[in-house]
N, C-alpha and C. Protein backbone atom coordinates (compact mmCIF):
# COMPACT_ATOMS: atom_id res chain seq x y z
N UNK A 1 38.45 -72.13 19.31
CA UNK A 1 38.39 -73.02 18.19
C UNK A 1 37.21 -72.63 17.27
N UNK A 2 36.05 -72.62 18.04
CA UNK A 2 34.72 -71.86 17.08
C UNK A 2 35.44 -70.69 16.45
N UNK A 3 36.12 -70.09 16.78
CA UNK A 3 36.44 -68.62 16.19
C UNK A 3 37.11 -68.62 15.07
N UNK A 4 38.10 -69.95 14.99
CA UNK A 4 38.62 -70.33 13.72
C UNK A 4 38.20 -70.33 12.75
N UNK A 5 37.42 -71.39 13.40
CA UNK A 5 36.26 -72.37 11.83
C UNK A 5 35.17 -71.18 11.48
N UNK A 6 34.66 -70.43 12.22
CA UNK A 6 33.76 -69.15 11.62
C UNK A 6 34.79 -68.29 10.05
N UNK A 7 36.25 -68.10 11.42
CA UNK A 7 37.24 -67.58 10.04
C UNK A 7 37.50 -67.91 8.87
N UNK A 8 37.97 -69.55 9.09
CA UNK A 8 37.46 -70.74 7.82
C UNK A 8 36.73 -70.44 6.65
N UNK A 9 35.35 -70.38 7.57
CA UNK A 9 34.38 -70.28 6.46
C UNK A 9 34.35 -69.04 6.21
N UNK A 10 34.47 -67.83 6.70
CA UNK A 10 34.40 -66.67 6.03
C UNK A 10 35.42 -66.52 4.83
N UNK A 11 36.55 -66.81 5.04
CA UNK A 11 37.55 -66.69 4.39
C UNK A 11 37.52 -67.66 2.60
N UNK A 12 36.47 -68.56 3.06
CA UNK A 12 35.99 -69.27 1.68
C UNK A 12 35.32 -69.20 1.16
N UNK A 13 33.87 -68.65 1.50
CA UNK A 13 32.70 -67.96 1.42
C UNK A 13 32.93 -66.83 0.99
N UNK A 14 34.06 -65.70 1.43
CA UNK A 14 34.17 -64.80 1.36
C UNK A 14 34.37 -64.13 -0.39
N UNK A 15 35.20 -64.62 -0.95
CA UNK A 15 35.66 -64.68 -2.33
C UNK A 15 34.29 -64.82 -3.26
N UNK A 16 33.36 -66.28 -3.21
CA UNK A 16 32.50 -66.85 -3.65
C UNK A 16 31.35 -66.04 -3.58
N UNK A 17 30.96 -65.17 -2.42
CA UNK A 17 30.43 -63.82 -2.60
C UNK A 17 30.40 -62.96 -3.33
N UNK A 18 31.55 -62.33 -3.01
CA UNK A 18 32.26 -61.23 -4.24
C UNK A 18 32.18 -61.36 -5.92
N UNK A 19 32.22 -62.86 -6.26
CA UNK A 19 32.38 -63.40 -7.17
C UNK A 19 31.04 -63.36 -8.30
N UNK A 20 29.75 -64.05 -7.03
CA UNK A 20 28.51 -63.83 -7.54
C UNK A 20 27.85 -62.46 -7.88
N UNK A 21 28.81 -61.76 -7.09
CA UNK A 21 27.81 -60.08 -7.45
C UNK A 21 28.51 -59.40 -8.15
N UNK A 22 29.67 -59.98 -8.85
CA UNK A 22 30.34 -59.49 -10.19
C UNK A 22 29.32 -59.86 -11.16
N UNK A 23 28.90 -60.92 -11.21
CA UNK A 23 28.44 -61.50 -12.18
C UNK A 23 26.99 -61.09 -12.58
N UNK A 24 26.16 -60.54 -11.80
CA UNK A 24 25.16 -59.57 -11.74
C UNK A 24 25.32 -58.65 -12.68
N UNK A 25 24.77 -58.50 -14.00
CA UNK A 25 24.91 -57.62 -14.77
C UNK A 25 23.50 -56.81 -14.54
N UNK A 26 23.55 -55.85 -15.09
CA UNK A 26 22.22 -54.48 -14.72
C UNK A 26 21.96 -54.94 -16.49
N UNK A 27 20.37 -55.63 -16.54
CA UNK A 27 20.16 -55.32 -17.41
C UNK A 27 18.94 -54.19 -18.20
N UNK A 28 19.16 -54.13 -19.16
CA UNK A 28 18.39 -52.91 -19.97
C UNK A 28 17.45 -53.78 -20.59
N UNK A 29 16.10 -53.19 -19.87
CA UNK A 29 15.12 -54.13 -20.30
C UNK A 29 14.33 -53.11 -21.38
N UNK A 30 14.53 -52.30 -21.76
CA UNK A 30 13.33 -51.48 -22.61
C UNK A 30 12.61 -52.02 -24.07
N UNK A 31 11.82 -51.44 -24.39
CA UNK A 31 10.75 -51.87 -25.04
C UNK A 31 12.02 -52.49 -26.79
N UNK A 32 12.78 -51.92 -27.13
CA UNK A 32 13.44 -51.80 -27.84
C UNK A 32 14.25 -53.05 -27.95
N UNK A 33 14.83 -53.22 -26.51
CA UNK A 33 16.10 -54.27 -26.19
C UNK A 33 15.21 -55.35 -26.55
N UNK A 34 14.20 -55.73 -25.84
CA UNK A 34 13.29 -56.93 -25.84
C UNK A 34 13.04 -57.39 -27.40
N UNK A 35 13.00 -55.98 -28.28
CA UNK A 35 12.36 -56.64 -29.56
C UNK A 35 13.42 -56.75 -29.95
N UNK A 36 14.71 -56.84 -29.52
CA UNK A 36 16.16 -56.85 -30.50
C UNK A 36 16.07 -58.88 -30.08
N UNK A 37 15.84 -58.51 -28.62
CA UNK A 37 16.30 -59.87 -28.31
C UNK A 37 15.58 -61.16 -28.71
N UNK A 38 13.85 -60.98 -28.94
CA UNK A 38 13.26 -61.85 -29.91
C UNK A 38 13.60 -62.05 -31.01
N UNK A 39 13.78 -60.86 -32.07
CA UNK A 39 14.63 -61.08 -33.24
C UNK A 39 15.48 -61.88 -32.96
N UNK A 40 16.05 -61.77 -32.15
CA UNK A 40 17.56 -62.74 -32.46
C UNK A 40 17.12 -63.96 -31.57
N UNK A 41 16.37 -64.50 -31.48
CA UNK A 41 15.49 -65.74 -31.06
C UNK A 41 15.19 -66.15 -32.01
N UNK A 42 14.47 -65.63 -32.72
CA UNK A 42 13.22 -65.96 -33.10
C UNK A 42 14.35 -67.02 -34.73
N UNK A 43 13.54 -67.65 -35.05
CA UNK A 43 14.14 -68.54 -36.21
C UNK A 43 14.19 -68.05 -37.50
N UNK A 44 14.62 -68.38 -38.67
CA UNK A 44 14.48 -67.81 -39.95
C UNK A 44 13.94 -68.81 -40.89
N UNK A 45 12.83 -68.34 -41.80
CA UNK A 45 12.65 -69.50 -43.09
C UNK A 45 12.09 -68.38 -44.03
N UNK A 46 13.09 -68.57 -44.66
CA UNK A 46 13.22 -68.19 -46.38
C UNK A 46 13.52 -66.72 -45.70
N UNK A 47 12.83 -65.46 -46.66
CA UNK A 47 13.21 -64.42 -45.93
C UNK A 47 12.17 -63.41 -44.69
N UNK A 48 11.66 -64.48 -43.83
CA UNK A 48 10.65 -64.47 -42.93
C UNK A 48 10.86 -64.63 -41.38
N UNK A 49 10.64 -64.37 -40.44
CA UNK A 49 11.45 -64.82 -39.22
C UNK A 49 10.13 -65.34 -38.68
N UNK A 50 10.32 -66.32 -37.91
CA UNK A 50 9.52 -66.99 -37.32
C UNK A 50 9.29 -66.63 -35.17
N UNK A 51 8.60 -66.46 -34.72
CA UNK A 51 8.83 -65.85 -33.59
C UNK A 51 7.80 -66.57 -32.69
N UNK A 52 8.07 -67.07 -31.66
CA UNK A 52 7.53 -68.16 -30.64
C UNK A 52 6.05 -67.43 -30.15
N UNK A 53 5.30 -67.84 -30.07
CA UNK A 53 4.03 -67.14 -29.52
C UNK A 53 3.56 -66.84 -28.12
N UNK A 54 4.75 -67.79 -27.26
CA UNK A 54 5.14 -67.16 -26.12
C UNK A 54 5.63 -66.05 -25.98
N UNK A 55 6.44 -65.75 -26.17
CA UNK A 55 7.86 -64.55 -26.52
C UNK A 55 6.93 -63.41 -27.60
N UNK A 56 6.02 -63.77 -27.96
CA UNK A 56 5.50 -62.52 -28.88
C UNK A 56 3.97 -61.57 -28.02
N UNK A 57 3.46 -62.79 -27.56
CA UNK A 57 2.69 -62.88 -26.18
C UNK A 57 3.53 -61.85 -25.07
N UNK A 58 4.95 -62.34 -24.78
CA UNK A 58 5.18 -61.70 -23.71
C UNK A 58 5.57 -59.95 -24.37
N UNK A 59 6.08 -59.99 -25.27
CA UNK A 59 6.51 -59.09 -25.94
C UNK A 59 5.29 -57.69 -26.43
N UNK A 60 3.77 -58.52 -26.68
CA UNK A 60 3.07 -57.61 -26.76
C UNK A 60 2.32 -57.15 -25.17
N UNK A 61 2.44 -58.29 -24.18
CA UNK A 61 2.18 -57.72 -23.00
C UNK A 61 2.65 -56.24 -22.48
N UNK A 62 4.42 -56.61 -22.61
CA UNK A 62 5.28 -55.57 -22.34
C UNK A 62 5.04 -54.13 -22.89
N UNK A 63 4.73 -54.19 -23.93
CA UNK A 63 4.18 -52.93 -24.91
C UNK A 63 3.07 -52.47 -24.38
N UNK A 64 2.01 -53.25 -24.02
CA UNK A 64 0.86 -52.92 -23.72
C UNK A 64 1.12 -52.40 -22.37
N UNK A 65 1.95 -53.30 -21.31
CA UNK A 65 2.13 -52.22 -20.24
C UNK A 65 2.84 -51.16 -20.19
N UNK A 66 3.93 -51.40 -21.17
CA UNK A 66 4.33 -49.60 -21.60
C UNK A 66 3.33 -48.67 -21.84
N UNK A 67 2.49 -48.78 -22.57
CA UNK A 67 1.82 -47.84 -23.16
C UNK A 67 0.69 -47.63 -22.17
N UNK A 68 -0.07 -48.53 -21.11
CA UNK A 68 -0.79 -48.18 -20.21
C UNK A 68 0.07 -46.77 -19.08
N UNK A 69 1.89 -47.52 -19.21
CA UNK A 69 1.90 -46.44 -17.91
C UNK A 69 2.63 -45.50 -18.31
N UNK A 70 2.23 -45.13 -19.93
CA UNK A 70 2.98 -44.16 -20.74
C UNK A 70 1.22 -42.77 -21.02
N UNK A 71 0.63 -43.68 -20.83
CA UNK A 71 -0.61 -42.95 -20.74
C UNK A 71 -0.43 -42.51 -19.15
N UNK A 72 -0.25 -43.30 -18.71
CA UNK A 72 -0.95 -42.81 -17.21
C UNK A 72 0.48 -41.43 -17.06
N UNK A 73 1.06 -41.95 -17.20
CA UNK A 73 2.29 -40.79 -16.97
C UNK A 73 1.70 -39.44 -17.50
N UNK A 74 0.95 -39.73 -19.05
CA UNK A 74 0.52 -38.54 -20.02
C UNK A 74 -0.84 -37.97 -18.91
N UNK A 75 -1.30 -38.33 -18.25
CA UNK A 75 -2.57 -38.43 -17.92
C UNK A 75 -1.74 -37.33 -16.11
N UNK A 76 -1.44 -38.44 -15.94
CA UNK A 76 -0.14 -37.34 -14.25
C UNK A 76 0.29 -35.88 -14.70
N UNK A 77 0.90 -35.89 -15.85
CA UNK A 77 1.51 -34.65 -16.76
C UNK A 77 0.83 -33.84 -16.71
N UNK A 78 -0.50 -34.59 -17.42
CA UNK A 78 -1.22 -33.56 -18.00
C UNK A 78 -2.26 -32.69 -16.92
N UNK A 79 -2.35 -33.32 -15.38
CA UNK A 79 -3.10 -33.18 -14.13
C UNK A 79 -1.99 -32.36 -13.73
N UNK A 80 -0.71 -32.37 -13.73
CA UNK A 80 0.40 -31.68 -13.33
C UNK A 80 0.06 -30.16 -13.99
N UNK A 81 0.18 -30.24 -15.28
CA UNK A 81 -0.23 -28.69 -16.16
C UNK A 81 -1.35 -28.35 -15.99
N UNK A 82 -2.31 -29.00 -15.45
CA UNK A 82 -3.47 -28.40 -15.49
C UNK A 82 -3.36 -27.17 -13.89
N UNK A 83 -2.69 -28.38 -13.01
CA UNK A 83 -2.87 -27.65 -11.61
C UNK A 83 -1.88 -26.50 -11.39
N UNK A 84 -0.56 -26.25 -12.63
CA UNK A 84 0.22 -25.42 -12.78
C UNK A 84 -0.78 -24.62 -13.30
N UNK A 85 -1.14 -24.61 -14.53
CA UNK A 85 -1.90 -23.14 -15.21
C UNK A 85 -2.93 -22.77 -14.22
N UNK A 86 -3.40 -23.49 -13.14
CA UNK A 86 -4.42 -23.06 -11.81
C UNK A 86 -3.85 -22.00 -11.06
N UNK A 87 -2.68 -22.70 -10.52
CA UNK A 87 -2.05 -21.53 -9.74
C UNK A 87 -1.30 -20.72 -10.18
N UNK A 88 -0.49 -20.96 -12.10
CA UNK A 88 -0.69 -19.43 -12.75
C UNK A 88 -1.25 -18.60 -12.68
N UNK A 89 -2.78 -18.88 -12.77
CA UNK A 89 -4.15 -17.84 -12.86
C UNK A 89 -4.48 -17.59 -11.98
N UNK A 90 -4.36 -18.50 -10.74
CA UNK A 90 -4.50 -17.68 -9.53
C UNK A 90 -3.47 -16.27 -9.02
N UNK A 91 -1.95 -16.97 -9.70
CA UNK A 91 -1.11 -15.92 -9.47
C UNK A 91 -0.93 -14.76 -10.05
N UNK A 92 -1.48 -15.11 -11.42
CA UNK A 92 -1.71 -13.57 -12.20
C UNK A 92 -2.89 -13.13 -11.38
N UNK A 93 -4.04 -13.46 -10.94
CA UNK A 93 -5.07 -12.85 -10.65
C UNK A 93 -4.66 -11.95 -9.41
N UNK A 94 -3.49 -12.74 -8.34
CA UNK A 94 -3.27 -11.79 -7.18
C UNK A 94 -2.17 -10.63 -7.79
N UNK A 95 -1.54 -11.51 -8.76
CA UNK A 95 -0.52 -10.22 -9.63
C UNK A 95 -1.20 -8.82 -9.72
N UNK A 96 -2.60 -9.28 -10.74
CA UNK A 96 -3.16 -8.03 -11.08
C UNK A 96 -3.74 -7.51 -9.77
N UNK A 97 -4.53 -7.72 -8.88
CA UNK A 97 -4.90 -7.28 -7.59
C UNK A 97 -4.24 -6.87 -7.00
N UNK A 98 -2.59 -7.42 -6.99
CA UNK A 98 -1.43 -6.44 -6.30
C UNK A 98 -1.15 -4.96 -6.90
N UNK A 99 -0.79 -5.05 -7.85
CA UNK A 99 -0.89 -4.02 -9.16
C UNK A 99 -1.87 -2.90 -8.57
N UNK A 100 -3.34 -3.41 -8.63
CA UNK A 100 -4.54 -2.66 -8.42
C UNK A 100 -3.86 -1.96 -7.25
N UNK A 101 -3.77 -2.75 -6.08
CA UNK A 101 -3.88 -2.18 -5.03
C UNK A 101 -2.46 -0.78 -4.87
N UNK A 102 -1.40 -1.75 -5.20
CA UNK A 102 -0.39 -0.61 -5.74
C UNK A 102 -0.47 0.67 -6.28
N UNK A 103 -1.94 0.60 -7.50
CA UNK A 103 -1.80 1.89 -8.16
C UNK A 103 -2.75 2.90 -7.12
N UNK A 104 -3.76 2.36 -6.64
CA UNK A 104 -4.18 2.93 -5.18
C UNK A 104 -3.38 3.55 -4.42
N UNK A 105 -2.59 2.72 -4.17
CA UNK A 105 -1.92 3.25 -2.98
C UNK A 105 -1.06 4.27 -3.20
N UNK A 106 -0.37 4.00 -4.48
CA UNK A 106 0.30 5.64 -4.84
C UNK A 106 -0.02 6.82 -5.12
N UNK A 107 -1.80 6.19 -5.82
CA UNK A 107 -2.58 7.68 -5.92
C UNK A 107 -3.00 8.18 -4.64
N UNK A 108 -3.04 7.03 -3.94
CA UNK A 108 -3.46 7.64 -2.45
C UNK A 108 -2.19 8.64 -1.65
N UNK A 109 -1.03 8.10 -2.03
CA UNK A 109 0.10 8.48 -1.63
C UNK A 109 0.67 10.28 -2.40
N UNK A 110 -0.16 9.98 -3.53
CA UNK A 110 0.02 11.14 -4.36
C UNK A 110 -1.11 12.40 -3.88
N UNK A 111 -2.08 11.82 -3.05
CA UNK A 111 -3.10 12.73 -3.03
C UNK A 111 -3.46 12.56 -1.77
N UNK A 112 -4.46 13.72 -1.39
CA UNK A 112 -4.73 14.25 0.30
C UNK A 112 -6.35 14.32 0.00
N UNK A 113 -7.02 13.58 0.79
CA UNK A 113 -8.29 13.91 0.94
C UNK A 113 -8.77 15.06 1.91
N UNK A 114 -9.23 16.18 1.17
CA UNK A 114 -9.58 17.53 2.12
C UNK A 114 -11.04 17.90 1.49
N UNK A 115 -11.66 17.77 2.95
CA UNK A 115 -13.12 17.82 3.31
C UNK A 115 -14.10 16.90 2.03
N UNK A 116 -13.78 15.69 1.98
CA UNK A 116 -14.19 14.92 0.94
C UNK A 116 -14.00 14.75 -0.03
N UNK A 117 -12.84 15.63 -0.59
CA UNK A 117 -12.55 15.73 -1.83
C UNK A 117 -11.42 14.70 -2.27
N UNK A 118 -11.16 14.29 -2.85
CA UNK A 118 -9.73 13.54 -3.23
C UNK A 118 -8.88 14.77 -4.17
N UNK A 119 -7.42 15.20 -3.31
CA UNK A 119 -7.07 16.20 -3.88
C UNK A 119 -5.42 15.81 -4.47
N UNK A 120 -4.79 15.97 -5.09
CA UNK A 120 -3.25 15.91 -5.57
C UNK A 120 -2.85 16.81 -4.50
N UNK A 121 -1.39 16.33 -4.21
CA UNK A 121 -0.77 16.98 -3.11
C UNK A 121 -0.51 18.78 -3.67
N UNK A 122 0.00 19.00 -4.70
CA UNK A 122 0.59 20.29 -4.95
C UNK A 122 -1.36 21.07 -4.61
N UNK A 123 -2.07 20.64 -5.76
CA UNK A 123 -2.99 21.57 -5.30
C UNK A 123 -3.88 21.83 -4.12
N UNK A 124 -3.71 20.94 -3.32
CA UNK A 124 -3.66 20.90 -1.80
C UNK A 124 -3.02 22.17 -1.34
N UNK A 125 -1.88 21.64 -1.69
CA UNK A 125 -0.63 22.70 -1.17
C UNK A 125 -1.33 24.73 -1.59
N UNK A 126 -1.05 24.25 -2.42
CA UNK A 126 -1.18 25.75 -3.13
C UNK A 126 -2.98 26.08 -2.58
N UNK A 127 -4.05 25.31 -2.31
CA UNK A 127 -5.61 25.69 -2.21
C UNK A 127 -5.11 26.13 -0.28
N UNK A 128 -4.00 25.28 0.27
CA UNK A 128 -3.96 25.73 1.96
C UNK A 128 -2.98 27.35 1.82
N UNK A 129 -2.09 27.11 0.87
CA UNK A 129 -1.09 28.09 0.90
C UNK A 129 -2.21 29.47 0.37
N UNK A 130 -3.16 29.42 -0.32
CA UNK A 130 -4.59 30.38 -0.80
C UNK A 130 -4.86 31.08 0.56
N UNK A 131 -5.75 30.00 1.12
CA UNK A 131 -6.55 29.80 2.17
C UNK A 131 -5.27 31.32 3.57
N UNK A 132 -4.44 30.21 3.95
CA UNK A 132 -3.50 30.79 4.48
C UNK A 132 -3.27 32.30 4.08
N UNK A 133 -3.33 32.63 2.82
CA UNK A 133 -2.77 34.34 2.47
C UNK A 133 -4.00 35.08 2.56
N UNK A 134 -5.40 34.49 2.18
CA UNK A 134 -6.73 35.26 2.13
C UNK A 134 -6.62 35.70 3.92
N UNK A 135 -6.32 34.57 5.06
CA UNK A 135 -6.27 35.01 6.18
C UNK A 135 -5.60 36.09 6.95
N UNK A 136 -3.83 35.98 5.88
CA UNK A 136 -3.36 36.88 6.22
C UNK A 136 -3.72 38.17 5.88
N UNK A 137 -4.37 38.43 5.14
CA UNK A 137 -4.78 39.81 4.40
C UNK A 137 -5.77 40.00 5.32
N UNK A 138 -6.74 39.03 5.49
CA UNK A 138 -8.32 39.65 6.08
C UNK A 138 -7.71 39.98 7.69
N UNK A 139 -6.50 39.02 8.45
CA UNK A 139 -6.29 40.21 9.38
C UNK A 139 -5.18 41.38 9.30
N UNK A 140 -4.43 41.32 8.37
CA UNK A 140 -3.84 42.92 8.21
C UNK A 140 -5.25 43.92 7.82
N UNK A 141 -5.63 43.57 7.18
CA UNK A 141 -7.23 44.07 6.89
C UNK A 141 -8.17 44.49 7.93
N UNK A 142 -7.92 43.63 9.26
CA UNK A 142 -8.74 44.11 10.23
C UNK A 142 -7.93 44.46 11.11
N UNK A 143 -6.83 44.42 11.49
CA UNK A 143 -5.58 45.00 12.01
C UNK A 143 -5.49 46.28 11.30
N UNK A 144 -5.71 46.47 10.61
CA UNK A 144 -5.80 48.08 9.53
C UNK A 144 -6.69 49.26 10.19
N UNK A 145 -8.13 47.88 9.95
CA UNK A 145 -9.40 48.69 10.51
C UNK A 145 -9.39 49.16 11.66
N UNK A 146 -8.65 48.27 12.56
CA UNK A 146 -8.84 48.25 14.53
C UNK A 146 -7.81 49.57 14.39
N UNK A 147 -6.92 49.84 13.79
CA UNK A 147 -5.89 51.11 13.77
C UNK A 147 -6.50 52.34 14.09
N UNK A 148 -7.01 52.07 12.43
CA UNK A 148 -7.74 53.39 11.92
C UNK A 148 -9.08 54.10 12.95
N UNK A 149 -9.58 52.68 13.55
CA UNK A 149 -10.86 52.80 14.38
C UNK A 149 -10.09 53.54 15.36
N UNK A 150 -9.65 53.07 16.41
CA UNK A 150 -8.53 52.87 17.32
C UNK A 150 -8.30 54.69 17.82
N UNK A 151 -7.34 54.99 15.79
CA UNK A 151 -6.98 56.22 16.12
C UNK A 151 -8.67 57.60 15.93
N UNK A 152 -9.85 57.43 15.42
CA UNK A 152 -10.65 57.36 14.95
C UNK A 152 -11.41 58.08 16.58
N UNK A 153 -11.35 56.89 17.60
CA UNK A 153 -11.96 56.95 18.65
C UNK A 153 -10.97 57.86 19.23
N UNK A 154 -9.76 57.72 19.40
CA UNK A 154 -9.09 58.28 20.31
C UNK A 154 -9.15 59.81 19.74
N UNK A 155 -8.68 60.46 18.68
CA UNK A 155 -8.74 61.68 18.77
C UNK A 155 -10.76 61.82 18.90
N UNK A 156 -11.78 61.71 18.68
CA UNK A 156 -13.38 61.83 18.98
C UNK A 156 -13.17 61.64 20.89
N UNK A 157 -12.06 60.72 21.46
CA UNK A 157 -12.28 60.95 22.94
C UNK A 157 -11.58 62.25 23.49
N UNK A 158 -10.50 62.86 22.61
CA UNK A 158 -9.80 63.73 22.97
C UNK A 158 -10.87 65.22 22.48
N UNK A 159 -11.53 65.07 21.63
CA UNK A 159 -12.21 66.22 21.25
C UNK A 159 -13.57 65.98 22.10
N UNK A 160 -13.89 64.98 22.63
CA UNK A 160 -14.84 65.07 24.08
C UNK A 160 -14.37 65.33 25.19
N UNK A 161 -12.95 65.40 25.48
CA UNK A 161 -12.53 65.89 26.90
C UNK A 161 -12.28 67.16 26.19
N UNK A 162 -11.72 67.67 25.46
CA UNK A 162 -11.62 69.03 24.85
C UNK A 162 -12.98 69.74 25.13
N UNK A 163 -13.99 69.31 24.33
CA UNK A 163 -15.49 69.82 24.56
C UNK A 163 -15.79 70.00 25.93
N UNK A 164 -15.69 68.79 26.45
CA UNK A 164 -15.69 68.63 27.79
C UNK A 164 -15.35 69.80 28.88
N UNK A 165 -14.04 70.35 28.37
CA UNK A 165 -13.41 71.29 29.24
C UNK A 165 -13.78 72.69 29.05
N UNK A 166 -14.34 72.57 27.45
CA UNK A 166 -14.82 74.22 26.72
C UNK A 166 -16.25 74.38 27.79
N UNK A 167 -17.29 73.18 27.66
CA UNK A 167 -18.33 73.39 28.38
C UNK A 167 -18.15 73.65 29.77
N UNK A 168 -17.41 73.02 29.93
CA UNK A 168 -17.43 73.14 31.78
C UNK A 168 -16.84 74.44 31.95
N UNK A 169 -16.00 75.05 30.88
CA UNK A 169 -15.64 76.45 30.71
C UNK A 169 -16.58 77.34 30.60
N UNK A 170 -17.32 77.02 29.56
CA UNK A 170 -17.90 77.92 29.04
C UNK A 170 -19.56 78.05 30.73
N UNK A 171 -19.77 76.83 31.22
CA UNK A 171 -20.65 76.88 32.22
C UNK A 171 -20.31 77.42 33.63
N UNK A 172 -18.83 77.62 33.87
CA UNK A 172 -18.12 78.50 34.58
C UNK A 172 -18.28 79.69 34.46
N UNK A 173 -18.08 80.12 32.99
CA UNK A 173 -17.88 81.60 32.31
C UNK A 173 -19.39 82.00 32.72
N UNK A 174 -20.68 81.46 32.57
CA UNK A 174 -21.67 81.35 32.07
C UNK A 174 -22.11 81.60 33.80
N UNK A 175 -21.89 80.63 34.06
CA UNK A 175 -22.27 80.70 36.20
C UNK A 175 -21.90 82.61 36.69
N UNK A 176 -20.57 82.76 36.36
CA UNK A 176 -20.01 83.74 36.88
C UNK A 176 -20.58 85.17 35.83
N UNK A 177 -20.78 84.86 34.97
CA UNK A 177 -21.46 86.03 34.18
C UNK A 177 -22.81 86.06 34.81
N UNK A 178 -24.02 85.04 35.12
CA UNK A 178 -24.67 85.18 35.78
C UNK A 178 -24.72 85.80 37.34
N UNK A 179 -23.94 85.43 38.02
CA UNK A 179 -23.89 85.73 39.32
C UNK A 179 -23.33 87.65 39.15
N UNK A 180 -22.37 87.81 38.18
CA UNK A 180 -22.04 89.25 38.07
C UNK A 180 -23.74 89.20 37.80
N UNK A 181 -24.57 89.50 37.17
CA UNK A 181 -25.77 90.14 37.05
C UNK A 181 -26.82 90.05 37.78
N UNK A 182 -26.66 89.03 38.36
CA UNK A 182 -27.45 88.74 39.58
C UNK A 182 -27.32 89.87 40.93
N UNK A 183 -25.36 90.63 40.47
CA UNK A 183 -25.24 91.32 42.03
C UNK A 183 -25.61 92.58 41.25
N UNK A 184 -25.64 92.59 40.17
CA UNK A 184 -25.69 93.87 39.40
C UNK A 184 -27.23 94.17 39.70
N UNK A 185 -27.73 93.44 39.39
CA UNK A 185 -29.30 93.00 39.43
C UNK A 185 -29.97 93.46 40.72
N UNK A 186 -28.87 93.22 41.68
CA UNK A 186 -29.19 92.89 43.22
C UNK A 186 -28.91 94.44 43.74
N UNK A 187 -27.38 95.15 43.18
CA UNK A 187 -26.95 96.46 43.78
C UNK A 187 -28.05 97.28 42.90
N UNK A 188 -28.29 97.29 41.72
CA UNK A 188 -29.53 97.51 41.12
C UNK A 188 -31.06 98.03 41.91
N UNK A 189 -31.28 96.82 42.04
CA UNK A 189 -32.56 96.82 43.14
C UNK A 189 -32.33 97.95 44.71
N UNK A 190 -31.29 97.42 45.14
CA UNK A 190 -30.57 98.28 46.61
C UNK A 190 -30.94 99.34 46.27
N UNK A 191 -30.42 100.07 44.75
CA UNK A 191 -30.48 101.52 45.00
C UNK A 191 -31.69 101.99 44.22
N UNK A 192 -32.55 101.19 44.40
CA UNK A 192 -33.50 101.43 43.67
C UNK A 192 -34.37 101.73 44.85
N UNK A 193 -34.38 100.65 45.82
CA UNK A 193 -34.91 100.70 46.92
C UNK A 193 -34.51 101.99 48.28
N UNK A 194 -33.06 102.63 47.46
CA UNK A 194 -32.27 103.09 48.41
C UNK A 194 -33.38 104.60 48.07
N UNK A 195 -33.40 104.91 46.61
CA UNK A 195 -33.85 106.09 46.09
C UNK A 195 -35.71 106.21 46.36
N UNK A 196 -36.25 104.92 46.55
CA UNK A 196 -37.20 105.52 46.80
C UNK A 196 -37.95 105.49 47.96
C-alpha cells in the first residue's frame, strides 16, 4: 500500500517538477541588458527619463564591478604575457645556445685536433697522407742505401778473401822460395866446407 501512495505522489509531483524547470529561463545579465532594462523602468517626463536611485545605485555598482574584474582580468593577461615573453627569452636564449653548441659541434665534426692544433679534416688528410710518403721515400731511401752498402761490403769481403788467398799465396810462394835458398844456402855451405 505504501508503494502506491509513494507512486501517487510521484506521479503528481512528477509533472509539477518538469513544469517548474521549464520555466527557468537563463538569463543574460550583462552590463548592456541591465541598462536596457532600467531604461525601460525607469519613467518619462517631458523628453527626460527619470531613473530610481536604487536601480541606478545598483546599476553603477554592477559597472563598477565589471570594471574592477575587467581590470583584474587586464592585470592576469597582462602577468600571463609577461611570464610568456619570460619563457620566450629564456627559449630563444637556449635556442641561441643550442645553435652555439651546434655550430661547435660541426666544426668539431668538420675538424681533427692533431698535436694541438685544430685541423679541417682534408688537410689532416693530405698533412698524414705527406707525412706517410716522406716515410715512404726515407725508407726506399734507406732500403737503397742498406743495398748499395750491402753490395759495397760484400764485393770489399770478397776482395779480402781474394787478398786473403793472394797473401797466403804469395807467403807460401815466399816460405818455399825461402826454404829453396836456405838448401841452396845450405848445399852451398856443404861444398864449401866439402872443398876446403
Amino acid at each position: 500500500m505504501k508503494k502506491r501512495f509513494f507512486l501517487y505522489v510521484a506521479i503528481v509531483f512528477f509533472p509539477v517538477f518538469t513544469l517548474a524547470q521549464e520555466d527557468i529561463q537563463i538569463i543574460d545579465n550583462t552590463l548592456n541588458t541591465q541598462m536596457d532594462e532600467v531604461f525601460e523602468k525607469s519613467n518619462s517626463y517631458k523628453e527626460y527619463k527619470v531613473i530610481k536611485k536604487s536601480e541606478l545605485a545598483t546599476l553603477r555598482s554592477n559597472i563598477l564591478d565589471s570594471i574592477s574584474e575587467l581590470k583584474q582580468n587586464i592585470t592576469n593577461q597582462q602577468d600571463i604575457i609577461q611570464n610568456q615573453q619570460a619563457a620566450i627569452d629564456t627559449l630563444n636564449l637556449q635556442l641561441k645556445q643550442t645553435e652555439e653548441n651546434l655550430a661547435i659541434s660541426q666544426e668539431n665534426e668538420k675538424s681533427i685536433r692533431f698535436l694541438g692544433i685544430q685541423m679541417t679534416k682534408s688537410s689532416y688528410n693530405a698533412l698524414l697522407f705527406s707525412i706517410i710518403g716522406i716515410l715512404v721515400l726515407a725508407c726506399a731511401f734507406l732500403g737503397y742505401r742498406f743495398v748499395t752498402s750491402y753490395k759495397v761490403i760484400r764485393n770489399a769481403e770478397l776482395k779480402i778473401a781474394e787478398m786473403e788467398i793472394e797473401i797466403e799465396d804469395y807467403r807460401r810462394n815466399s816460405l818455399e822460395r825461402e826454404q829453396k835458398l836456405r838448401r841452396k844456402l845450405q848445399d852451398e855451405i856443404n861444398k864449401n866446407r866439402k872443398l876446403q
